[in-house]
N, C-alpha and C. Protein backbone atom coordinates (compact mmCIF):
# COMPACT_ATOMS: atom_id res chain seq x y z
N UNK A 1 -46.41 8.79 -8.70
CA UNK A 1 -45.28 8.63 -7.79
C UNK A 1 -44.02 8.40 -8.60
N UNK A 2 -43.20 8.84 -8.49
CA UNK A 2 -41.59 8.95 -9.00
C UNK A 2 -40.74 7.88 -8.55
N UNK A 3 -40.33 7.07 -9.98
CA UNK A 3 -39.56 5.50 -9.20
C UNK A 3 -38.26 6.26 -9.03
N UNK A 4 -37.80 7.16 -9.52
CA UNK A 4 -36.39 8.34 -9.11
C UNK A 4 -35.69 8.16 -8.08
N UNK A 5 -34.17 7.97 -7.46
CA UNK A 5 -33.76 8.30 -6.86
C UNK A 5 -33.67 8.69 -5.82
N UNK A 6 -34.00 9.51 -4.59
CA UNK A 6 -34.08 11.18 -4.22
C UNK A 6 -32.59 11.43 -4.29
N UNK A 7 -32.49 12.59 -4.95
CA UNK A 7 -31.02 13.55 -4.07
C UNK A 7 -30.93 14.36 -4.07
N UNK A 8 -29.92 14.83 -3.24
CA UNK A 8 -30.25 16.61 -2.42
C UNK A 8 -28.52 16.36 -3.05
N UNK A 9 -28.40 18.25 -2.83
CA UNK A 9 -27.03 18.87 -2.95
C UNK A 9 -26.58 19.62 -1.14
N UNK A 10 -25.59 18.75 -0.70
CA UNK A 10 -24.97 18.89 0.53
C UNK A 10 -23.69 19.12 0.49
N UNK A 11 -23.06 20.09 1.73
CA UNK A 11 -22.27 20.38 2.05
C UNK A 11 -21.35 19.74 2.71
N UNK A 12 -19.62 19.08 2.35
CA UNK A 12 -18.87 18.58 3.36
C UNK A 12 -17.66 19.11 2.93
N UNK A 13 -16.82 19.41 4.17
CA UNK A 13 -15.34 19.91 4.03
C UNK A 13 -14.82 18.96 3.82
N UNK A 14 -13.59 18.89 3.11
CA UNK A 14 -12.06 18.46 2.17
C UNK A 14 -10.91 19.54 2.68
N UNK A 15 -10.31 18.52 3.63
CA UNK A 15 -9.15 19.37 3.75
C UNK A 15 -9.38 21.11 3.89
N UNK A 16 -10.29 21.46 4.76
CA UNK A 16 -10.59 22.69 5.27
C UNK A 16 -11.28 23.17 4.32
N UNK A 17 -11.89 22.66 3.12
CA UNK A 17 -12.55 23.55 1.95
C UNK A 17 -13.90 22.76 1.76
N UNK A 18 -14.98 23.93 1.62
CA UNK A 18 -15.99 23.61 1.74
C UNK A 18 -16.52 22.86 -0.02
N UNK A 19 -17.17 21.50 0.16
CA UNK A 19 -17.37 21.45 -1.16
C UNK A 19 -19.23 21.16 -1.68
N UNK A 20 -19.91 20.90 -2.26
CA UNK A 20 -20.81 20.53 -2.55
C UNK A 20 -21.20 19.40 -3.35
N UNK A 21 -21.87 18.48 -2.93
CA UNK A 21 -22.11 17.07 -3.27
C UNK A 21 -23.19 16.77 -3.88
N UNK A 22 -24.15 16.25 -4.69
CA UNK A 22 -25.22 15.55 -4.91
C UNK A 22 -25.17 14.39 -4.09
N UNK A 23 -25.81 14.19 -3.06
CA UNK A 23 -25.84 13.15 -2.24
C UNK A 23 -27.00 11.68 -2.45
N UNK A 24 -27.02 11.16 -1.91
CA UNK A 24 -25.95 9.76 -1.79
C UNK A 24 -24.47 10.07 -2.39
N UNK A 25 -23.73 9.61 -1.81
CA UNK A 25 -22.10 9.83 -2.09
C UNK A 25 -21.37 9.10 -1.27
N UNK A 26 -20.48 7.67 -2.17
CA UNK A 26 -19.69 6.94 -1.10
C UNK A 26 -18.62 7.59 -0.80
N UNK A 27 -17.57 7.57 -0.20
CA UNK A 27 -16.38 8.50 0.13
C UNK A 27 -15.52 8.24 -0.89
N UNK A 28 -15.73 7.33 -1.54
CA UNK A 28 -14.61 6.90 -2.81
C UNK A 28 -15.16 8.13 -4.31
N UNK A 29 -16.03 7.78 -3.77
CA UNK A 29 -16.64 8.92 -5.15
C UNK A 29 -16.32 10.55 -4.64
N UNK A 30 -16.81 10.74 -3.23
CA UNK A 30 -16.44 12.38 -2.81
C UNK A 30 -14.99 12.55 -3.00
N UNK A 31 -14.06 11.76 -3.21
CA UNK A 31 -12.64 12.03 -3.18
C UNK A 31 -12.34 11.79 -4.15
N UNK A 32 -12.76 11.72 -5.91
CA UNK A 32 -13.05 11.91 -6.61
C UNK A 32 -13.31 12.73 -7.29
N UNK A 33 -14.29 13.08 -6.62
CA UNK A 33 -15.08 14.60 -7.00
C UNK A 33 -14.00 16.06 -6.45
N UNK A 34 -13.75 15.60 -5.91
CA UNK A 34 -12.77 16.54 -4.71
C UNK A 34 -11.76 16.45 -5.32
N UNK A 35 -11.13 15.53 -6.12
CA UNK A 35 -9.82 15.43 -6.37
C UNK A 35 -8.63 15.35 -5.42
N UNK A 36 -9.02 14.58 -5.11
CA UNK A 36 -8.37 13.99 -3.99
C UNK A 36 -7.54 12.57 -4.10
N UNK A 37 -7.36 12.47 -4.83
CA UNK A 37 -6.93 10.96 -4.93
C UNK A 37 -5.48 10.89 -5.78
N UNK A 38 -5.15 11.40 -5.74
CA UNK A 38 -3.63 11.40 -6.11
C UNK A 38 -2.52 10.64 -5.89
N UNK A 39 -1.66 9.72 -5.58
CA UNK A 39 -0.85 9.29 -4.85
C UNK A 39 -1.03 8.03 -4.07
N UNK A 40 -0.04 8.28 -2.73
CA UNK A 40 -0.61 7.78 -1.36
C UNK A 40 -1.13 8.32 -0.41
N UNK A 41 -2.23 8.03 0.46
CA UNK A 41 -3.02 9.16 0.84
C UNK A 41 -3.70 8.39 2.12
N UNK A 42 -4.15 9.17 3.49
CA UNK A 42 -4.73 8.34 4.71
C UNK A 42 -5.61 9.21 4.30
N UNK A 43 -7.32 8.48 4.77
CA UNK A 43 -8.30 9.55 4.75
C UNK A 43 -8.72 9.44 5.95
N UNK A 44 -9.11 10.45 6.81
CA UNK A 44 -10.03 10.38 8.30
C UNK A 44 -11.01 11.25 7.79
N UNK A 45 -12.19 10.57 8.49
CA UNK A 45 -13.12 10.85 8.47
C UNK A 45 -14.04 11.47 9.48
N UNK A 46 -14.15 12.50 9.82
CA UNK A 46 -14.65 12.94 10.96
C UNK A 46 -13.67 12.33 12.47
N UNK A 47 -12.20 12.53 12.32
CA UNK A 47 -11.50 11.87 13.20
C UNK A 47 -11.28 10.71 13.67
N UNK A 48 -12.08 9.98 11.88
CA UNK A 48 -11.45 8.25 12.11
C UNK A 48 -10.84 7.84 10.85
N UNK A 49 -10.05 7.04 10.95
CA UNK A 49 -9.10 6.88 9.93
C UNK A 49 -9.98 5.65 9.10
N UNK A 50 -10.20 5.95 7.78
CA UNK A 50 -11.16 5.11 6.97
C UNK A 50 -9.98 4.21 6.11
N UNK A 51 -9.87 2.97 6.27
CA UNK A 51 -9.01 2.03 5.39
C UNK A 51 -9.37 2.21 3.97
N UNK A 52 -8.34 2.13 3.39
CA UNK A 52 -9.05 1.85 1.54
C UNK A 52 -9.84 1.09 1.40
N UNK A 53 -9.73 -0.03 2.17
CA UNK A 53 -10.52 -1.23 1.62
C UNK A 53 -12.28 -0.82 1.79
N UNK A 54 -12.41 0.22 2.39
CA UNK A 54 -13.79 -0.05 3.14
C UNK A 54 -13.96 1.45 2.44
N UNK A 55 -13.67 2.72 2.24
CA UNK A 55 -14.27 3.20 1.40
C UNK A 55 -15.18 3.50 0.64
N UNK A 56 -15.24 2.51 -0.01
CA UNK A 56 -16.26 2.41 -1.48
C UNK A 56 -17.67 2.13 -0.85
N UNK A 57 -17.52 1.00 1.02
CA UNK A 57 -18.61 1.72 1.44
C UNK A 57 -19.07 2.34 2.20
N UNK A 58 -18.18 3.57 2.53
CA UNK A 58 -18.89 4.30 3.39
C UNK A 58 -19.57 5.44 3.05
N UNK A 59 -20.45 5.68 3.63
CA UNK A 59 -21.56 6.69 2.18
C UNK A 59 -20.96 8.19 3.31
N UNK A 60 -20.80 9.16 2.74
CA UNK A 60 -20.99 10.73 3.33
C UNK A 60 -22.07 11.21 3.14
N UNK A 61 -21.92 11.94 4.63
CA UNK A 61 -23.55 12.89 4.67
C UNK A 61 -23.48 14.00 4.78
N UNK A 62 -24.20 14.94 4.67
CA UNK A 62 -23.74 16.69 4.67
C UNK A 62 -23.17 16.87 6.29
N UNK A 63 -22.29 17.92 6.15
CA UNK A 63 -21.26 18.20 7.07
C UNK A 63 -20.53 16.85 7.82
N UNK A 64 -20.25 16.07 6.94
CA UNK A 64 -19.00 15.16 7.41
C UNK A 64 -17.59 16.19 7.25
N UNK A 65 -16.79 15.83 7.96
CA UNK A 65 -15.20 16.19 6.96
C UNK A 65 -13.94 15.62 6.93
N UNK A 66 -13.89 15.79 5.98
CA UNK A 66 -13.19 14.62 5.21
C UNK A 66 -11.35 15.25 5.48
N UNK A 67 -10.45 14.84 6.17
CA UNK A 67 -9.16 15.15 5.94
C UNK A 67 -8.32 14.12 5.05
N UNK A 68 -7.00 14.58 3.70
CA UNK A 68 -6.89 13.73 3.02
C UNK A 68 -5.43 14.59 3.50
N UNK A 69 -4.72 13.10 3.88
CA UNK A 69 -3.30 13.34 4.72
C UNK A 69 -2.24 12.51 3.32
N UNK A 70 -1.20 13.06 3.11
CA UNK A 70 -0.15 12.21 2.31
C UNK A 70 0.99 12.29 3.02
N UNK A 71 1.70 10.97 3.35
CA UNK A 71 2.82 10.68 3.78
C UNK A 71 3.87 11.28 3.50
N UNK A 72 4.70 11.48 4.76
CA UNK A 72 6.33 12.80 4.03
C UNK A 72 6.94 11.63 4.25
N UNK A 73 7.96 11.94 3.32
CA UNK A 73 9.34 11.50 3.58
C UNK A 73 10.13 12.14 4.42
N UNK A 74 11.91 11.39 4.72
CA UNK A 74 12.27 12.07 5.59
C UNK A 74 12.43 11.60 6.64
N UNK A 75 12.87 12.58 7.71
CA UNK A 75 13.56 11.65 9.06
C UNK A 75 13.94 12.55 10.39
């Protein structure tokens, strides 16, 4: 029996683009991987807005999707 892990390679959209994950994956790490993290940035998550603070634990699962919004300036 294998004390290993398990993980699979799954599918979740980023900002309309399809990406591929080795899963388990907290959202702090998929946006990471994604390159996503640039700046200042809101993330929703399947049409909920995920705080920074909580992030690190929310795990993604294949076909979540992930929108990564950055604030305009302006008026």
């Amino acid at each position: 029996m294998s004390t290993e892990a398990h993980t699979s390679t799954n599918t979740i959209s980023v900002n309309d683009k399809l990406i591929e994950l080795a899963m388990p994956v907290s959202l702090t790490q998929a946006l990471h991987l994604a390159q996503q993290v640039q700046g200042r940035y809101v993330v929703v998550l399947n049409d909920t807005i995920v705080p920074r603070s909580e992030q690190q634990h929310v795990m993604v699962k294949p076909g979540d999707r992930l929108d990564v919004i950055a604030p305009m300036s302006g008026g």
